[in-house]
Protein backbone atom coordinates (compact mmCIF):
# COMPACT_ATOMS: atom_id res chain seq x y z
CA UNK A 1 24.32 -23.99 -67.28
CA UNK A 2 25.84 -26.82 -64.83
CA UNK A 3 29.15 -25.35 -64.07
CA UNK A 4 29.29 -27.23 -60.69
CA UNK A 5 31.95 -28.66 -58.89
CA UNK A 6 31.10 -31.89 -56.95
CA UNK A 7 33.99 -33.50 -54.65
CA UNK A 8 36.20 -31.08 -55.91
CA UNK A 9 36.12 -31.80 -59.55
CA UNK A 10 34.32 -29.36 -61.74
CA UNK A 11 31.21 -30.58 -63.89
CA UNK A 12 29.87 -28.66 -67.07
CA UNK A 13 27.23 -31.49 -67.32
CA UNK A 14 24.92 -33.55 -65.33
CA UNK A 15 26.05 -36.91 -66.84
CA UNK A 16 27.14 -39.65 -64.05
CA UNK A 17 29.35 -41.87 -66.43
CA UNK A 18 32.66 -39.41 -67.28
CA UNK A 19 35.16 -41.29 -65.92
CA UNK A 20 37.71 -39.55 -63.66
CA UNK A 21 40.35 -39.68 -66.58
CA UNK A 22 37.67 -37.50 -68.55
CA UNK A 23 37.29 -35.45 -65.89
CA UNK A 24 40.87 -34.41 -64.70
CA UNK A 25 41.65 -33.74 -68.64
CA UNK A 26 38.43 -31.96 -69.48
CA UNK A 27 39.80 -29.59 -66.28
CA UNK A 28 43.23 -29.29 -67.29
CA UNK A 29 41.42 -28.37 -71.17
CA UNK A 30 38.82 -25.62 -68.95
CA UNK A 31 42.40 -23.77 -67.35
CA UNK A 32 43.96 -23.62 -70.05
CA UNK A 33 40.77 -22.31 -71.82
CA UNK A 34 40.95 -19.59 -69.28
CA UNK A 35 44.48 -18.59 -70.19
CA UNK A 36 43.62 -17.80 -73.00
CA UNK A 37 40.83 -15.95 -72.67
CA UNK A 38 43.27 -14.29 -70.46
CA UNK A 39 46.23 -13.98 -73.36
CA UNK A 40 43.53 -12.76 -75.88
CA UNK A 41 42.45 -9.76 -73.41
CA UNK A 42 46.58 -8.78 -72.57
CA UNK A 43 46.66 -8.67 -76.27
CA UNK A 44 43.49 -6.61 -77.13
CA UNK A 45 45.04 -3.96 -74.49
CA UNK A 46 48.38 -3.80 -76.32
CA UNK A 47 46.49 -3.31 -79.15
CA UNK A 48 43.98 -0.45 -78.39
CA UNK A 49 47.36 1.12 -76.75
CA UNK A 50 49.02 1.29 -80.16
CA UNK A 51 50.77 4.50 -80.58
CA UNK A 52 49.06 6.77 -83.45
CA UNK A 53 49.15 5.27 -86.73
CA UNK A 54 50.65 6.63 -89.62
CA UNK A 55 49.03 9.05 -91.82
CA UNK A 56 47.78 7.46 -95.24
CA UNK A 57 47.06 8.96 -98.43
CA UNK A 58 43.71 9.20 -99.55
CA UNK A 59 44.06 6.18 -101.92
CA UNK A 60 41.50 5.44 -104.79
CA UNK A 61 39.40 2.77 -105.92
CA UNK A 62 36.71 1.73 -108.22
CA UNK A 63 32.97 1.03 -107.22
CA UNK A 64 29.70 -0.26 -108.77
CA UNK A 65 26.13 -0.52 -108.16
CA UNK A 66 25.68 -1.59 -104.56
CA UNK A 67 22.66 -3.80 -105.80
CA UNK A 68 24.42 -6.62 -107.84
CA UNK A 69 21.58 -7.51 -109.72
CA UNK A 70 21.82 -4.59 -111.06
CA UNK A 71 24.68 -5.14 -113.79
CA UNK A 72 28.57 -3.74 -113.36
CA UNK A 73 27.92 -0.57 -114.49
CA UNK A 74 28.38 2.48 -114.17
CA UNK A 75 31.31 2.24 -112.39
CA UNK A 76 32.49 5.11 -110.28
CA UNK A 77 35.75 6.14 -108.58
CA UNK A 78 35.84 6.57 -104.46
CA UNK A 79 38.12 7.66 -101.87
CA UNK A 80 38.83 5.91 -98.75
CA UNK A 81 37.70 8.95 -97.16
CA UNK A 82 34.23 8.32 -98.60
CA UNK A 83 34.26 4.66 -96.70
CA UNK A 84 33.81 6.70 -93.33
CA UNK A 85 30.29 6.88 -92.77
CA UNK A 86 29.93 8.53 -89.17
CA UNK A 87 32.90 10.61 -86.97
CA UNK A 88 34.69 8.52 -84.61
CA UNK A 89 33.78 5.39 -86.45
CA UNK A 90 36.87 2.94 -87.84
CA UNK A 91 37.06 1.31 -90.93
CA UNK A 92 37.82 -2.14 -91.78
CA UNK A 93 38.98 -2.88 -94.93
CA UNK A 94 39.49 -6.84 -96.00
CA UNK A 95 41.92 -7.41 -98.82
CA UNK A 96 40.50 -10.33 -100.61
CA UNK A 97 42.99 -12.74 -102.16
CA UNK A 98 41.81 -12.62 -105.98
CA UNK A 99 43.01 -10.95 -109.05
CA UNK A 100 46.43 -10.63 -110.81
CA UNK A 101 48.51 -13.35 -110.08
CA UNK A 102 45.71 -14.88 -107.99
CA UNK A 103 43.52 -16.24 -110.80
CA UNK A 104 41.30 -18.03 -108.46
CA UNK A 105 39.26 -16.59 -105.51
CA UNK A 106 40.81 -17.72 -101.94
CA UNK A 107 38.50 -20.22 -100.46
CA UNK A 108 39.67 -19.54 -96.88
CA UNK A 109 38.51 -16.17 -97.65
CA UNK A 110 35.84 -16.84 -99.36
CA UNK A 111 34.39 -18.86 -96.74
CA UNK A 112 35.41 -15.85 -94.11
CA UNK A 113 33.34 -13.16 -96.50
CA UNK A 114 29.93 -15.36 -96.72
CA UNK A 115 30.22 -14.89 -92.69
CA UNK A 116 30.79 -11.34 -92.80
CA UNK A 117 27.40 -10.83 -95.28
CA UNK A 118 25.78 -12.43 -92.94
CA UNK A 119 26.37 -10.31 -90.11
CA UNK A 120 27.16 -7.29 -92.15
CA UNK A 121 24.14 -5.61 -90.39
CA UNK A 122 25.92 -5.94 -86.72
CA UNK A 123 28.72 -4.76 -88.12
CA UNK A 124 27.41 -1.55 -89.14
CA UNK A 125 26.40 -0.73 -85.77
CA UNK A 126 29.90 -0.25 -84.48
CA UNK A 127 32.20 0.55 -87.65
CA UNK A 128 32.64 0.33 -91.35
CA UNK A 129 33.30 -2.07 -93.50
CA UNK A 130 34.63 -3.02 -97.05
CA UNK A 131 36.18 -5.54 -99.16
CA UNK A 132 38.95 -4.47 -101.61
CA UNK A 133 40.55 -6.72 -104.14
CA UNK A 134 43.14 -6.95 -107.15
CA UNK A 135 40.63 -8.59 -109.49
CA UNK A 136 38.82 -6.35 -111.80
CA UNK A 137 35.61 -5.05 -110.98
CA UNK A 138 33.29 -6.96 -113.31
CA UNK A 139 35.35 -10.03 -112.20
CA UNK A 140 34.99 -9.00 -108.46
CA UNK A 141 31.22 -8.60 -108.71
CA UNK A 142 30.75 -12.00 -110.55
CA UNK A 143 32.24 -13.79 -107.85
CA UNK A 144 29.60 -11.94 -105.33
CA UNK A 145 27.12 -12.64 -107.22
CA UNK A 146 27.34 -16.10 -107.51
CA UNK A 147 28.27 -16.17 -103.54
CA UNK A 148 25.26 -14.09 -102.66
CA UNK A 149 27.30 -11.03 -101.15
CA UNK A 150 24.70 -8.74 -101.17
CA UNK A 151 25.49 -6.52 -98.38
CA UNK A 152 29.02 -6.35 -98.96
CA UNK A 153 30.55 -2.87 -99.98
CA UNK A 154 33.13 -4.42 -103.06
CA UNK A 155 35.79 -2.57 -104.10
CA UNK A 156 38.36 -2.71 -107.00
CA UNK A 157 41.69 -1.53 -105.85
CA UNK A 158 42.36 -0.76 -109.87
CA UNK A 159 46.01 0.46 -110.77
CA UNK A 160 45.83 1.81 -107.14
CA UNK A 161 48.86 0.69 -104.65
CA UNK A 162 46.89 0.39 -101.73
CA UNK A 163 47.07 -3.65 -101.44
CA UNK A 164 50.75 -3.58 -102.00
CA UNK A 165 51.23 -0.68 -99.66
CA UNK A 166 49.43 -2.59 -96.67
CA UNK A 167 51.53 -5.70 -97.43
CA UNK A 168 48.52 -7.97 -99.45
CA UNK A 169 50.05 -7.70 -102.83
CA UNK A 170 53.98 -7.87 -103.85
CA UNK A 171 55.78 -6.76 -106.84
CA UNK A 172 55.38 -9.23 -108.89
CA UNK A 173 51.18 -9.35 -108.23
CA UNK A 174 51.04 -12.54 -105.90
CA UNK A 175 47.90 -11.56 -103.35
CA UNK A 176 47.80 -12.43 -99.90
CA UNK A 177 44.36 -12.46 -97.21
CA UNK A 178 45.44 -9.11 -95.00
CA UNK A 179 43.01 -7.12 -92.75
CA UNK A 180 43.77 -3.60 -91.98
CA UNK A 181 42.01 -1.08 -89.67
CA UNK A 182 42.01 2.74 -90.38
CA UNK A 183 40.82 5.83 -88.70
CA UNK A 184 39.85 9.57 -89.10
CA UNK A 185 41.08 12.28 -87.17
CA UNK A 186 38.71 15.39 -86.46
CA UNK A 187 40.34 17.20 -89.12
CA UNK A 188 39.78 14.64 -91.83
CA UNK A 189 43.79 12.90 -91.59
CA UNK A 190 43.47 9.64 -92.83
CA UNK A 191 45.58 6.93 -90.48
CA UNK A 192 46.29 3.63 -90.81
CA UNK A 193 45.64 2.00 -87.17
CA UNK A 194 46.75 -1.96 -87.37
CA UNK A 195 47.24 -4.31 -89.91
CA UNK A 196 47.68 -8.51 -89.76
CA UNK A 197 46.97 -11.69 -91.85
CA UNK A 198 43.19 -12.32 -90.93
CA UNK A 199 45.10 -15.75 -89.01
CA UNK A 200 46.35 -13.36 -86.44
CA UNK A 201 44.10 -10.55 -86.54
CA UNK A 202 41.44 -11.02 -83.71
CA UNK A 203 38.75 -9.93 -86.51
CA UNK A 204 36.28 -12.65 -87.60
CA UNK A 205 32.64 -12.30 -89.15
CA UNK A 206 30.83 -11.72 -85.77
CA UNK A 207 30.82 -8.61 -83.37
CA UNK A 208 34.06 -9.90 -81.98
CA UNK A 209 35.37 -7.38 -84.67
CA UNK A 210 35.64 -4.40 -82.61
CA UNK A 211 38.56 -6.67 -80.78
CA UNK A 212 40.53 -5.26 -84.04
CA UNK A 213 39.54 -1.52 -83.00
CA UNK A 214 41.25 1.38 -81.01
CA UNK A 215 38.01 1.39 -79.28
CA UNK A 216 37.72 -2.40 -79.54
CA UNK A 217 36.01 -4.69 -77.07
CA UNK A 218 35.07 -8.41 -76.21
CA UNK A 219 32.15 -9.46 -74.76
CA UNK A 220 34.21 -9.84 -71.58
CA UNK A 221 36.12 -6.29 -71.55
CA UNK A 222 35.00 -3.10 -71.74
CA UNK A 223 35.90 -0.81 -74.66
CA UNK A 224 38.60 2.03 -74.24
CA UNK A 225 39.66 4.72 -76.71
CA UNK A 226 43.04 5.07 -75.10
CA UNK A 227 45.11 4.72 -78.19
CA UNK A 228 46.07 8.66 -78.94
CA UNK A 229 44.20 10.13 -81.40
CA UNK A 230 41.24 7.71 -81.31
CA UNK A 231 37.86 7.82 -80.48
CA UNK A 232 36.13 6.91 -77.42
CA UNK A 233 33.29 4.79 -77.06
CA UNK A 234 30.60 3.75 -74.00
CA UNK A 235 31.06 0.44 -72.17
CA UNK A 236 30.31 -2.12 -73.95
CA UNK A 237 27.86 -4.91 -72.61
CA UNK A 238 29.74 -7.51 -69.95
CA UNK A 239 28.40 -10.88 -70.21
CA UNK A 240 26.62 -12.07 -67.64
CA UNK A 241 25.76 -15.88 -66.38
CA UNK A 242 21.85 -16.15 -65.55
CA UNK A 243 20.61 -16.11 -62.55
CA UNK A 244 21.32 -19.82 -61.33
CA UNK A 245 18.73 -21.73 -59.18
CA UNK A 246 19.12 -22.60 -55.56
CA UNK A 247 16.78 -26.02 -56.15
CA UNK A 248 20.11 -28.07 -55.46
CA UNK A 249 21.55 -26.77 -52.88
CA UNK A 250 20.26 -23.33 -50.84
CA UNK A 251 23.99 -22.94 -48.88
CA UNK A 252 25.55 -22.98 -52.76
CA UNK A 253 28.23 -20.16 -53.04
CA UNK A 254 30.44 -18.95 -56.05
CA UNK A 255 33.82 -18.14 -56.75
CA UNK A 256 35.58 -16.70 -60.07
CA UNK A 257 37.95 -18.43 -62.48
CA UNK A 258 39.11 -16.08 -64.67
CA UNK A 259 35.89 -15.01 -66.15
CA UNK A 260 33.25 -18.21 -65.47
CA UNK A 261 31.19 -18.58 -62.28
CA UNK A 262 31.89 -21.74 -60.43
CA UNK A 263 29.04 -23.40 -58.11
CA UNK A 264 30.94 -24.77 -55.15
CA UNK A 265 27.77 -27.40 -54.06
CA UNK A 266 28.47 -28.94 -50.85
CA UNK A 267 28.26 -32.76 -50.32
CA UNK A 268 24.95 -34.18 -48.80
């Protein structure tokens, strides 16, 4: 990584030909880049600080084969307790925008779930995770199938009112994309933790999920359990710049902005 600043204007390349225009506005871009960063991190805090959730009922839905090659039946009922896998783990459940009045899958979130199979692996290190829709499940499982979803856990939320409950159905059966997070308390209560449309939910199909967790993290925070009745969890891994070379200049020194390391390299 370049990351210099020569004459006073920082460089993130070694090109010679950026004009100074390109320069002073590709600075004023890396600032405001860094407010942000900042902004997202104020916001995870408020987050993990949420007070303790409501407690949920143990709501219902309806299951198949977890290989999808493997036909749509038999079909069998589970629990959202049964979605827990491990104690002090949290549960993401995406409400997918299909069935009922939505006769057509949601592209936006179709697009969002062939991320999440992709990654569904990393996921599973650090919490659960399932998709719940309106659509039947036959109708559900097609759709998979012909996306590939094979390490998705798909659920049917049946005559259930768990989607209208969380805000991703209304009466009248229109659907909406929602993400909500859940958690388990020691004694097996069931809470609902935070819910948002996926466009303001920090939650996207990479590790940057556990931003949506009490626990949750980024790469550049660590992880707190602070929220009351949540878990804890270890530090999570800071990200760290290389080790940078001293070939240019052996008197370089660094300062911080925000959370990027600037090489200050003296003029010749």
């Amino acid at each position: 990584m370049i990351h210099t600043i020569v004459d006073g204007t920082f460089r993130q390349t070694n090109l010679t030909n950026e004009s100074s225009e390109y320069l002073a506005k590709r600075e004023e871009l890396r600032l405001a880049e860094i407010e942000l960063m900042r902004q997202r991190e104020r916001v995870a805090e408020l987050r993990r600080h949420l007070p303790q959730g409501a407690p949920i009922q143990d709501y219902q839905f309806e299951e198949g084969s977890r290989d999808l090659d493997a036909g749509d039946a038999p079909v069998r009922t589970v629990r959202l307790s049964e979605l827990f896998t491990k104690p002090d783990r949290s549960l993401i459940i995406y409400h997918f925008m299909y069935g009922k009045r939505q006769t057509k899958p949601c592209p936006m979130c179709t697009a969002w779930l062939d991320g999440a199979n992709g990654v569904a692996h990393h996921l599973a290190q650090n919490l659960d995770f399932a998709v719940v829709a309106a659509a039947d499940l036959p109708t559900l499982r097609a759709h998979a199938r012909a996306r590939g979803w094979d390490k998705l856990r798909l659920l049917s939320a049946g005559n259930s009112t768990f989607k209208y409950d969380f805000g991703s159905e209304d009466r009248e059966g229109r659907q909406d994309s929602t993400v909500s997070v859940f958690t388990r308390d020691a004694d097996g209560a069931l809470r609902h933790f935070y819910t948002a449309h996926p466009w303001m939910a920090p939650i996207s199909a990479s590790a940057a999920s556990t931003c949506s967790l009490p626990s949750g993290t980024s790469w550049t925070s660590p992880r707190k359990g602070a929220a009351t009745g949540t878990p804890t969890s270890t530090t999570a891994p800071r990200c760290t710049p290389p080790p940078r070379s001293s070939s240019r200049t052996p008197e370089a020194s660094f300062s911080t902005a925000g959370d990027l390391r600037v090489r200050r390299v003296p003029r010749v």
